[in-house]
Protein backbone atom coordinates (compact mmCIF):
# COMPACT_ATOMS: atom_id res chain seq x y z
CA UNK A 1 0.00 0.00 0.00
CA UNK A 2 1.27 3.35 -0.66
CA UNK A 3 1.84 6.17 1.55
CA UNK A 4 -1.11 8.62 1.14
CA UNK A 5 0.68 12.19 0.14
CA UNK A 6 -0.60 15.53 2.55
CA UNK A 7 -0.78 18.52 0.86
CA UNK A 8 -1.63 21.79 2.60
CA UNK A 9 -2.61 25.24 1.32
CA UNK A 10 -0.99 27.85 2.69
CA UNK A 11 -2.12 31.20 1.24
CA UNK A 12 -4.53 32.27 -1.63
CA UNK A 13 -3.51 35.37 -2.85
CA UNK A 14 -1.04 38.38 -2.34
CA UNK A 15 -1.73 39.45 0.82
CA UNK A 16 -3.06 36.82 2.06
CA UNK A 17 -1.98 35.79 6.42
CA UNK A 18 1.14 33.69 7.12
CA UNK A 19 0.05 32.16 10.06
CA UNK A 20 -2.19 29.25 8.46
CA UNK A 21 0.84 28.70 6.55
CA UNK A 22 2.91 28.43 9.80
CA UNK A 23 0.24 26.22 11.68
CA UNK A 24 0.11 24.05 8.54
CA UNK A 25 3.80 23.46 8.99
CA UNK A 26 3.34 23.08 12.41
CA UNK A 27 1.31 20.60 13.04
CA UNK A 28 0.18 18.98 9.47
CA UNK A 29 2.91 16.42 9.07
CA UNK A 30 2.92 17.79 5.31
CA UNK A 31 4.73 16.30 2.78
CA UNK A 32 4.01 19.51 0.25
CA UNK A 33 2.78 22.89 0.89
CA UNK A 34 1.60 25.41 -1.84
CA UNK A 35 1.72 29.39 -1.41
CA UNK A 36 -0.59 30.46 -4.15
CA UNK A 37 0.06 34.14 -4.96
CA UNK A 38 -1.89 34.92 -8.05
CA UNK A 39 -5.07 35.55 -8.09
CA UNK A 40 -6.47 37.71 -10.87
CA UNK A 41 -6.42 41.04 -9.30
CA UNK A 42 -2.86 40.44 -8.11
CA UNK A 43 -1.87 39.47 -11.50
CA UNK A 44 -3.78 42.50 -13.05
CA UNK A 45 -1.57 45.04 -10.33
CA UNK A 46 1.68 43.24 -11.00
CA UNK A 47 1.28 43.64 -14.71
CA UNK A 48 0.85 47.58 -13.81
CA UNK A 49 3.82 47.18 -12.00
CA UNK A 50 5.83 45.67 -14.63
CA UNK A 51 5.07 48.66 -17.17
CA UNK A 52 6.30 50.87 -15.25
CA UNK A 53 9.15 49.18 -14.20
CA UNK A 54 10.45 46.37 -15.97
CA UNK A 55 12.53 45.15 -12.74
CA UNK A 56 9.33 44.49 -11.08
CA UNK A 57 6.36 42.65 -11.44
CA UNK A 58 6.49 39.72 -8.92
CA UNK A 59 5.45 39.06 -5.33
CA UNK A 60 8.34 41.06 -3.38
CA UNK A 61 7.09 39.29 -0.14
CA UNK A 62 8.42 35.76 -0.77
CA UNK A 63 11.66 36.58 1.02
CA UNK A 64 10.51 37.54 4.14
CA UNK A 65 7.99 34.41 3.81
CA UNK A 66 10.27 31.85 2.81
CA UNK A 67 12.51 32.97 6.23
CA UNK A 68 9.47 32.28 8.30
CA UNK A 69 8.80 29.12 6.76
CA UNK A 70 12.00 27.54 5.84
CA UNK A 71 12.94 26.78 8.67
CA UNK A 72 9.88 24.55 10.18
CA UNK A 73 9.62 22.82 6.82
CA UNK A 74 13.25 21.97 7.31
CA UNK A 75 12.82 20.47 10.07
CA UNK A 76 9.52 18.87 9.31
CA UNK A 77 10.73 17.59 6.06
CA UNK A 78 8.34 19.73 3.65
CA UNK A 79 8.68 21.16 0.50
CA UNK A 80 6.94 24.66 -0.42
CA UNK A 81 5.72 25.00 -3.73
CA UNK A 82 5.29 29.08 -5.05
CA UNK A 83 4.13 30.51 -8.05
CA UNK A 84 5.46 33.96 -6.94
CA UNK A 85 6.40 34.98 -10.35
CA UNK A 86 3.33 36.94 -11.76
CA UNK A 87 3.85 38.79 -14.36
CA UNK A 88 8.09 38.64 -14.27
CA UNK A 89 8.80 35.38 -13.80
């Protein structure tokens, strides 16, 4: 029998709270956990971004997320999947 796979959703859109994220790591014995970052407004204001400044156009809080959440899914063996690029991939 195979080992059933946990998957846990850790944000919706830009903007969205950390701290389900965190709990999730926490205490869901996760084996994946997705930070979804684009909804269509977001993606709508990120394009804005972008053509005004080329440089931009992404989610500019995945740093200080990924330094909250690195380190429990470290230790808990769990691997964050992002799509943080929007519009600048």
């Amino acid at each position: 029998m195979r080992k059933p796979l946990r998957l846990g959703a850790g944000s919706g859109y830009w903007g969205d709270a950390l701290d389900p994220a965190l709990e999730l790591l926490e205490m869901g014995e996760l084996d994946y956990l997705s930070m979804d970052y684009l909804a269509e407004l977001t993606m709508a204001l990120l394009q804005r971004q972008r053509r005004k400044d080329p440089a931009t156009g992404y989610i500019p809080d995945l740093p200080s997320h990924l330094r909250a959440l690195l380190p429990i899914a470290r230790k808990q063996g769990t691997r964050i999947v992002c799509n943080d690029g929007g519009a600048n991939p």
